[in-house]
C-alpha atoms as a PDB file:
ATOM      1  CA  UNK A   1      16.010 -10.723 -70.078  1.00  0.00           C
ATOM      2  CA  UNK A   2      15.831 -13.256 -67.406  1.00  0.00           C
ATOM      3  CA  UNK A   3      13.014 -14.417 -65.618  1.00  0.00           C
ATOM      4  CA  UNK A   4      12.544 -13.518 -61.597  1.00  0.00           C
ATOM      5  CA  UNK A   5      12.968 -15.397 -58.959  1.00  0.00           C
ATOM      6  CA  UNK A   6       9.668 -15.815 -58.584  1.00  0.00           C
ATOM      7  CA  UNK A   7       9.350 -16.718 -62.266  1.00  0.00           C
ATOM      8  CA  UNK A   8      10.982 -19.892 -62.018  1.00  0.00           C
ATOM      9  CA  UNK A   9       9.814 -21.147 -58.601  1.00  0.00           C
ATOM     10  CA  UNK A  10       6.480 -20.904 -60.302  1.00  0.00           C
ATOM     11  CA  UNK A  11       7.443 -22.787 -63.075  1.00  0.00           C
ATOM     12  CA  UNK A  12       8.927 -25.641 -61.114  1.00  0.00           C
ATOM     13  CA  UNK A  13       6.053 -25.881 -58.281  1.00  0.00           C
ATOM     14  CA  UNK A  14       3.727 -26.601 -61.831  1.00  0.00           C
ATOM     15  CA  UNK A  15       6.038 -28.769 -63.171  1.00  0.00           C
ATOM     16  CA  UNK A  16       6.419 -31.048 -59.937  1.00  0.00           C
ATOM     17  CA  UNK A  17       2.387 -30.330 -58.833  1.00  0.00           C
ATOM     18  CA  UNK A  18       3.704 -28.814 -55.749  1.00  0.00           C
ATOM     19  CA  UNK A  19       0.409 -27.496 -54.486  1.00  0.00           C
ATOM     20  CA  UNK A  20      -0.729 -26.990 -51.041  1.00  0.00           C
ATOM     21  CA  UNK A  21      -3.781 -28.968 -49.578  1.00  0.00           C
ATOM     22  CA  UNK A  22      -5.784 -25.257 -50.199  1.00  0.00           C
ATOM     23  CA  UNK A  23      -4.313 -25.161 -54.031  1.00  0.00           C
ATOM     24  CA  UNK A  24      -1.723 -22.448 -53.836  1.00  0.00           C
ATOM     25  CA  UNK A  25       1.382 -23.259 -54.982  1.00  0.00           C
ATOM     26  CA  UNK A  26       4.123 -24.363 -52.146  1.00  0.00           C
ATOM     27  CA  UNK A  27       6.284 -21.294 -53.882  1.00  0.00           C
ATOM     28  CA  UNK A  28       8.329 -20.438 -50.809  1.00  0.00           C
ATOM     29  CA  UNK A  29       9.395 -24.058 -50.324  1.00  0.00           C
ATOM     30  CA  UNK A  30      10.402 -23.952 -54.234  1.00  0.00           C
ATOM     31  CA  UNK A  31      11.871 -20.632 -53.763  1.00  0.00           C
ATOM     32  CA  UNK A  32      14.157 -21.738 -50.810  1.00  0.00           C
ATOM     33  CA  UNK A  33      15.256 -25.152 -52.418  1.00  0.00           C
ATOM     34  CA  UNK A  34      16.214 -23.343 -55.623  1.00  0.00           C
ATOM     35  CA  UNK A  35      18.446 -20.518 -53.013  1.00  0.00           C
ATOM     36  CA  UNK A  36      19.728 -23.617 -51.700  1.00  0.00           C
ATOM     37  CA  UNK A  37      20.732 -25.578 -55.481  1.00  0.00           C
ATOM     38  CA  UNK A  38      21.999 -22.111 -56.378  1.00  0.00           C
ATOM     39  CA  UNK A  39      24.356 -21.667 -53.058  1.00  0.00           C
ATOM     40  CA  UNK A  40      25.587 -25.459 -53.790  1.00  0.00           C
ATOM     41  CA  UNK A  41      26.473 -24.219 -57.228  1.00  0.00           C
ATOM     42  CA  UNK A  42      24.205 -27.072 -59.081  1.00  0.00           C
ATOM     43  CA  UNK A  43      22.367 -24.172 -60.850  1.00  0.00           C
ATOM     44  CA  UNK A  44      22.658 -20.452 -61.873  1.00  0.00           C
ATOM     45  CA  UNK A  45      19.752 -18.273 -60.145  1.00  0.00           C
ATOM     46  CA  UNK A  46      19.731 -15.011 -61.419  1.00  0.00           C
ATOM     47  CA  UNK A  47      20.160 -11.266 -59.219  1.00  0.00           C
ATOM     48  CA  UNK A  48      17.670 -10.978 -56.762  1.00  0.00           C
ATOM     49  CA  UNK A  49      15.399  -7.519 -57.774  1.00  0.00           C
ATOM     50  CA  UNK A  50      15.074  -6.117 -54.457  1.00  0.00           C
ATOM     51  CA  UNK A  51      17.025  -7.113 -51.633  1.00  0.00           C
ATOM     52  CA  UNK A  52      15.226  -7.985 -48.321  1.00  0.00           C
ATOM     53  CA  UNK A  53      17.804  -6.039 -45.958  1.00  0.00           C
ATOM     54  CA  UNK A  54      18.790  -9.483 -44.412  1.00  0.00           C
ATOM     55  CA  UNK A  55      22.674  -9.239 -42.550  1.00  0.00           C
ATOM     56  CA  UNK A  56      22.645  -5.227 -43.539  1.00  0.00           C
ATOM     57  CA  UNK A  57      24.446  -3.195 -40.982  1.00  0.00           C
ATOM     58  CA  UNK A  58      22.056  -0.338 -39.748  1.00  0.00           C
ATOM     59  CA  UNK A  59      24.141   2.943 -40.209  1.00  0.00           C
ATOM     60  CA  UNK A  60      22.810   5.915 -38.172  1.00  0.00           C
ATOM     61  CA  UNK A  61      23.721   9.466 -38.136  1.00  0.00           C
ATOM     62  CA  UNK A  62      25.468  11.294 -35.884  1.00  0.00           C
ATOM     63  CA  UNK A  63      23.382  12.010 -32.835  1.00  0.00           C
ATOM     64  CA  UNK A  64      21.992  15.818 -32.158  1.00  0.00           C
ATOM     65  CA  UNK A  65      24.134  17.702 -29.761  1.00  0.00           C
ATOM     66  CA  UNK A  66      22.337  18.639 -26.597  1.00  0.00           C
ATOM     67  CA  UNK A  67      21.324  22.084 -26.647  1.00  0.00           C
ATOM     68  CA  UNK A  68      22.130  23.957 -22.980  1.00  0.00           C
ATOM     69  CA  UNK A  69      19.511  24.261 -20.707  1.00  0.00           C
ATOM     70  CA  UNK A  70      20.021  26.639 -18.013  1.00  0.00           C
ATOM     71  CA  UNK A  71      17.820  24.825 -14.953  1.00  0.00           C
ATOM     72  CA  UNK A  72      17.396  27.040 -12.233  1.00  0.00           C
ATOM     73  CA  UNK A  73      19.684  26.484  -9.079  1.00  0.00           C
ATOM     74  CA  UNK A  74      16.596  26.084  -6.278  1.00  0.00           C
ATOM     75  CA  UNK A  75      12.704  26.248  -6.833  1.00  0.00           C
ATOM     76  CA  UNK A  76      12.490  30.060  -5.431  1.00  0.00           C
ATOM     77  CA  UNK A  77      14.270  30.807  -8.531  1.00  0.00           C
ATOM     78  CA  UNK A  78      11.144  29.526 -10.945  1.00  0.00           C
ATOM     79  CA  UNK A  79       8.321  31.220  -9.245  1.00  0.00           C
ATOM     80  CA  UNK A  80       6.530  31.732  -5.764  1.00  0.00           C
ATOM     81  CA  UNK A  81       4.828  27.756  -5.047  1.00  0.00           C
ATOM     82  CA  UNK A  82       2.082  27.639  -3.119  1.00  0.00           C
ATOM     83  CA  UNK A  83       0.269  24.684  -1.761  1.00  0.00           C
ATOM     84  CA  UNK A  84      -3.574  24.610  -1.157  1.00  0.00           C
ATOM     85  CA  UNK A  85      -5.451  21.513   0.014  1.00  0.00           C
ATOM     86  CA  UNK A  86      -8.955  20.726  -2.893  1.00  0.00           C
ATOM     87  CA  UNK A  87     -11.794  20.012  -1.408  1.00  0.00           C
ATOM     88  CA  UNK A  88     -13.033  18.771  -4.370  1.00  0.00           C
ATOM     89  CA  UNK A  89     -12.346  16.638  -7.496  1.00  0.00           C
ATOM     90  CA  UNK A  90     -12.567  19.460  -9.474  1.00  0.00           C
ATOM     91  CA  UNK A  91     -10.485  21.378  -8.100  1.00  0.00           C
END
């Protein structure tokens, strides 16, 4: 089996001491120059294990039919209002 990805930019950030000033390795600049050599054709990268979702097309369902509501044709029709002026917060 093949190494990942991550594998081999791991291997080649030792081999050319690419190491940030804090000591971690500079693995996503290795990562993106090897994408790069392997999109010119120079080398042979292999499959990517998980894809990152990057230029996908979203595909969404079918959206949920509207189910009737019957609204009432004037406000008599939902119950007696009555107004009533609080004299308090509470209330």
């Amino acid at each position: 089996m093949y190494p990942t990805r991550q594998a081999i930019a791991d291997a080649v950030c030792e081999a050319l001491g690419w190491y940030r000033l804090d000591g971690r390795k500079k693995d996503m600049s290795a990562r993106v120059a090897l994408l790069r050599m392997d999109r010119d054709g120079l080398i042979t990268l292999p499959k990517p294990l998980h894809g990152n979702g990057n230029g996908r097309i979203t595909r969404y369902a079918e959206p949920i039919a509207e189910l009737p509501f019957a609204y009432p044709e004037s406000l008599d029709d939902l119950c007696p209002i009555k107004f009533a002026i609080a004299d308090t917060k509470a209330q």
